[in-house]
Protein backbone atom coordinates (compact mmCIF):
# COMPACT_ATOMS: atom_id res chain seq x y z
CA UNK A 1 24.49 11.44 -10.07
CA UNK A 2 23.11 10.45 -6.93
CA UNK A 3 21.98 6.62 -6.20
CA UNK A 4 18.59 5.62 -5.49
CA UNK A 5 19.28 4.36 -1.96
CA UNK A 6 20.57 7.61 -1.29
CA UNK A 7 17.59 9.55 -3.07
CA UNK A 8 15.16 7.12 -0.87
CA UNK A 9 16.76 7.91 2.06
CA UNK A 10 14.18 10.05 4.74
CA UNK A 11 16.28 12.27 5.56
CA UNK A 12 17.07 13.67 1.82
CA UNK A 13 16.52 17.10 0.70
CA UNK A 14 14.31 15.85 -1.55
CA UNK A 15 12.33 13.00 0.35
CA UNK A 16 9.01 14.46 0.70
CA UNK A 17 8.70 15.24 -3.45
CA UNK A 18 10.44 11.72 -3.47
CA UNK A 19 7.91 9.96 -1.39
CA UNK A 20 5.03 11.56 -3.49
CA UNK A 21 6.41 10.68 -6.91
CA UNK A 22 6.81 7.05 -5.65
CA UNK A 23 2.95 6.91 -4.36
CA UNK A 24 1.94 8.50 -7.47
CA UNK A 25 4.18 5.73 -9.32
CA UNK A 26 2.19 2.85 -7.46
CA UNK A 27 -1.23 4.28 -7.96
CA UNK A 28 -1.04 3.43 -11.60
CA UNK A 29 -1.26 -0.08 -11.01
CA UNK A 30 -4.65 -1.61 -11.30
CA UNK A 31 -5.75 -5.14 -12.64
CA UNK A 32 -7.32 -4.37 -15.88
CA UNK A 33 -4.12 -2.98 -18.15
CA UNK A 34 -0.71 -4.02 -18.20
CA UNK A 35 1.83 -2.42 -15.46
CA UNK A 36 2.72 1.11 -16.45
CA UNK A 37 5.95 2.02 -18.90
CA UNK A 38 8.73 4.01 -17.79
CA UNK A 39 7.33 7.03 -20.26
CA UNK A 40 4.57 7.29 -18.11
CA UNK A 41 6.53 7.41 -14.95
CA UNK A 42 8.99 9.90 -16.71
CA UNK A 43 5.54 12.04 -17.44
CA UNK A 44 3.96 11.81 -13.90
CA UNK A 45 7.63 12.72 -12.76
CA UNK A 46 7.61 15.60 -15.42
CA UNK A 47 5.00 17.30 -12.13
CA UNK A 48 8.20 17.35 -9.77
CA UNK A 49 10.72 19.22 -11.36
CA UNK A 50 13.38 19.76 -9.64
CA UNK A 51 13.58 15.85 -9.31
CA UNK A 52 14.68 15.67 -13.04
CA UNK A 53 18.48 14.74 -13.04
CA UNK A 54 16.90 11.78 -10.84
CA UNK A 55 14.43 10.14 -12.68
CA UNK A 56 15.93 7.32 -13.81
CA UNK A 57 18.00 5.86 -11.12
CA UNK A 58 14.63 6.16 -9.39
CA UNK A 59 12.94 3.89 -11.81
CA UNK A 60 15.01 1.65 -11.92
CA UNK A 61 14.73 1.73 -7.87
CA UNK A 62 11.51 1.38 -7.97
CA UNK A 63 11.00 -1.52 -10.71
CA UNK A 64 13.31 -3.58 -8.39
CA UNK A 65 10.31 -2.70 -5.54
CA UNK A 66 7.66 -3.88 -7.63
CA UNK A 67 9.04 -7.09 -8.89
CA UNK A 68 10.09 -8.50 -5.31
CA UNK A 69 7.14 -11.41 -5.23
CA UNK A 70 4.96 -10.11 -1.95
CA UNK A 71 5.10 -6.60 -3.55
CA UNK A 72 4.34 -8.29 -6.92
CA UNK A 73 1.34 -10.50 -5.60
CA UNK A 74 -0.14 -7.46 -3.64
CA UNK A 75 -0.11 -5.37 -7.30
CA UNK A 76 -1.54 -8.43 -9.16
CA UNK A 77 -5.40 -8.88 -9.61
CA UNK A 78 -6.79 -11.70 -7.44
CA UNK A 79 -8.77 -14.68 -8.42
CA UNK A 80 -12.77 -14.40 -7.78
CA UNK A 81 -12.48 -16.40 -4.46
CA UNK A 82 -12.36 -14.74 -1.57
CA UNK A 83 -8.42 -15.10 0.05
CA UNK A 84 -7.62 -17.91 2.74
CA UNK A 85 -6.22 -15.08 4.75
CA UNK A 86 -10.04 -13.93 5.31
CA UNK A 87 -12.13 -16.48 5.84
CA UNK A 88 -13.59 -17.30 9.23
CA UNK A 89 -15.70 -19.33 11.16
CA UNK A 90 -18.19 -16.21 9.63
CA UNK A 91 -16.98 -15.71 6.69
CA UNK A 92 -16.95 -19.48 4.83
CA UNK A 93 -14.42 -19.80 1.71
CA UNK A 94 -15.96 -19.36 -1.82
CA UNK A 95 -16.72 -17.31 -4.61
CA UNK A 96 -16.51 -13.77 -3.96
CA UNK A 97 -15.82 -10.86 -6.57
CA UNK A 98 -12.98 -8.35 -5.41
CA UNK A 99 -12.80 -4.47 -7.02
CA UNK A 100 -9.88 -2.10 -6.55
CA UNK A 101 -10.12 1.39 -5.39
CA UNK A 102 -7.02 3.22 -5.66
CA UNK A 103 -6.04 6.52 -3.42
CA UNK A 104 -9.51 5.99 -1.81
CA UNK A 105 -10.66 9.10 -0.40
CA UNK A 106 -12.83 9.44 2.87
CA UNK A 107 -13.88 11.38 5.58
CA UNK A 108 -16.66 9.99 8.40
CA UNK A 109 -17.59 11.02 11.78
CA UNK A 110 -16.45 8.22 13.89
CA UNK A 111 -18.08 9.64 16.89
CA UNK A 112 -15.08 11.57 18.44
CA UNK A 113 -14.71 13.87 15.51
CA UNK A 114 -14.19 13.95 11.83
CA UNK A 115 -11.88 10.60 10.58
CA UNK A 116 -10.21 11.47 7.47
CA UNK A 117 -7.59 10.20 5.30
CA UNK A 118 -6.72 8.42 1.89
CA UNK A 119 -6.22 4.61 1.12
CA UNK A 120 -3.49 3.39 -1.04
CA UNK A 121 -5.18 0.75 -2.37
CA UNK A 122 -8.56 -0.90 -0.88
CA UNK A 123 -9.90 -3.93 -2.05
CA UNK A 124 -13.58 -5.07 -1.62
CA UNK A 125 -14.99 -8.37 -1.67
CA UNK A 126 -18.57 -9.19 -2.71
CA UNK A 127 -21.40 -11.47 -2.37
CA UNK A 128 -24.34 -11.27 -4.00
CA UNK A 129 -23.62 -7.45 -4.53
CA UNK A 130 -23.00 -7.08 -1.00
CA UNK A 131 -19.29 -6.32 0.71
CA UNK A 132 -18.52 -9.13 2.86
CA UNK A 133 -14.53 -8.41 3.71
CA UNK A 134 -12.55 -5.97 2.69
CA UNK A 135 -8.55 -5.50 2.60
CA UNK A 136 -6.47 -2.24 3.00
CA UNK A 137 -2.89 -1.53 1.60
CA UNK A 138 -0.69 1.05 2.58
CA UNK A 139 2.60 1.32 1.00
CA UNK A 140 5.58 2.64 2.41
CA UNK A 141 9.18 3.68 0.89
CA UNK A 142 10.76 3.75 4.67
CA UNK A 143 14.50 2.37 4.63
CA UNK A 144 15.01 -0.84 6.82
CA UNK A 145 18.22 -0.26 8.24
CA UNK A 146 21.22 -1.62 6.07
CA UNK A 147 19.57 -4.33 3.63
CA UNK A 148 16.70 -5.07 6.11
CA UNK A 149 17.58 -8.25 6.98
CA UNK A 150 19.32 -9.29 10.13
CA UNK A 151 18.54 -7.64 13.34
CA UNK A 152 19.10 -4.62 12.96
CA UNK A 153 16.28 -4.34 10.26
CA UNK A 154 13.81 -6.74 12.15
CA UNK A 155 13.75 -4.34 14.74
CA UNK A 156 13.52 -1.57 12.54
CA UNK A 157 10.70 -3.33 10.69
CA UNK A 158 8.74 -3.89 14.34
CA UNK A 159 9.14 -0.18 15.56
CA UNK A 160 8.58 0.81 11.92
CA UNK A 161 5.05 -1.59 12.08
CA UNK A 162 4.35 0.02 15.59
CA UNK A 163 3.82 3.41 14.41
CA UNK A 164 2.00 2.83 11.48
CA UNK A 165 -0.23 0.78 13.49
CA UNK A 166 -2.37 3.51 14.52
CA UNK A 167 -2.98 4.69 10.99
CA UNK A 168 -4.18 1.70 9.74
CA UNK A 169 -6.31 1.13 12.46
CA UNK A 170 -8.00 4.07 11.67
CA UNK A 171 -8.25 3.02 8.09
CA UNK A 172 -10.39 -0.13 9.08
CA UNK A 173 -13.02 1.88 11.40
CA UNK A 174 -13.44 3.94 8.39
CA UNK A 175 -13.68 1.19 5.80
CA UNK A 176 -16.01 -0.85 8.12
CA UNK A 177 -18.51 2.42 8.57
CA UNK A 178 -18.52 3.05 4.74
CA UNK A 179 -19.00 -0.80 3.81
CA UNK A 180 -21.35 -1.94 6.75
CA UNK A 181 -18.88 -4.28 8.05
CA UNK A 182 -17.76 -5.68 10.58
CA UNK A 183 -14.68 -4.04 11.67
CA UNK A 184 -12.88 -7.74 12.13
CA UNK A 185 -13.26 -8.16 8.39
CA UNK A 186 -11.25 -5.54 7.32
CA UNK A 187 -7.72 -6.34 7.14
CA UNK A 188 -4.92 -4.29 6.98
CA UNK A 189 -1.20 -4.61 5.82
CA UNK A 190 1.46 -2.67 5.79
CA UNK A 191 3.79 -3.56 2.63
CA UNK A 192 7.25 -2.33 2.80
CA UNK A 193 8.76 -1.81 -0.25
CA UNK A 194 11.97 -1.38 -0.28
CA UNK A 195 12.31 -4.53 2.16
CA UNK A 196 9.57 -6.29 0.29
CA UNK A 197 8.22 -6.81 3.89
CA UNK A 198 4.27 -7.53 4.10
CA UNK A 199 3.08 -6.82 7.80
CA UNK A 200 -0.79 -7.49 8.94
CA UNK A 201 -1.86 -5.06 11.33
CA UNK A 202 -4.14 -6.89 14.33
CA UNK A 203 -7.33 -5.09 14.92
């Protein structure tokens, strides 16, 4: 049977079904029920046949992901104060109320042309009913070079943060335009799962 680091790997025969299965796999985490059993992965798997001899090493792959503690944290439901990470000289610290929107769907006319895409996982954070930051995830299954450590993978990791970079860029215009904020509110990171890396992508 083949290993999940090879399964993983982009350049298997199977990486794109892979890829989807594992986004599919992370969707099903929200805050208000507990994290999802393996039968349910085994039944959202059931869609991608021909994947079937390599369900379960992929599980277990993927279990290991989710319990690294920045992946973990990310997955977790926050407290109803709005994050360190986004307060400003703007934005004061406090009570705020987050939601979760998962595989966020949207398409606006940013003024060059249609912007369209889908969010993994978009948090909001309210005020008085009003969105006052927001935070956009984007998960990615890319391997790291060896174990992604050392230098070999911190360079991987930048390049790997560079081209993404553009993506989630895009993701905050559109996010800003649909919420009425402030572009410089929205933040965006990059989580790396099989590294467990977290990256913030500047504005």
């Amino acid at each position: 049977m083949t290993t999940a680091p090879a399964l993983l790997e982009s350049g298997s025969r199977a990486a794109r079904s892979i890829g989807t299965l594992l986004h599919a796999w992370i969707e099903q985490f929200g805050w208000d029920s507990p994290p999802p059993g393996d039968d349910l992965l085994r039944r959202i798997a059931s869609r991608e046949p021909g994947l079937a001899p390599d369900v379960e090493p992929l599980i277990g792959a993927f279990r290991l992901m989710c319990a690294n503690p920045a992946v973990a944290s990310i997955l977790a439901a926050p407290g109803p104060r709005l994050p360190e990470r986004l307060v400003s000289d703007n934005l004061p610290a406090g009570p705020a109320e987050p939601s979760l929107q998962r595989e966020q769907a949207f398409a606006i006319d940013d003024g060059e042309g249609t912007l369209e895409g889908i969010i993994d996982r978009l948090v909001v954070w309210r005020r008085s009913g009003h969105a006052v930051a927001a935070e956009v995830i984007d998960f990615k299954f890319d391997a790291m070079g060896g174990d992604g450590r050392g230098a070999i993978g911190a360079r991987i990791l930048a390049e790997k943060s560079a081209f993404y970079a553009p993506q989630l860029q895009a993701y905050r215009r559109a996010v800003a335009a649909l919420h009425a904020l402030d572009p410089a509110r929205v933040s965006c990171r990059l989580v790396f799962m099989r590294s467990g890396d977290v990256r913030t992508i500047d504005g």
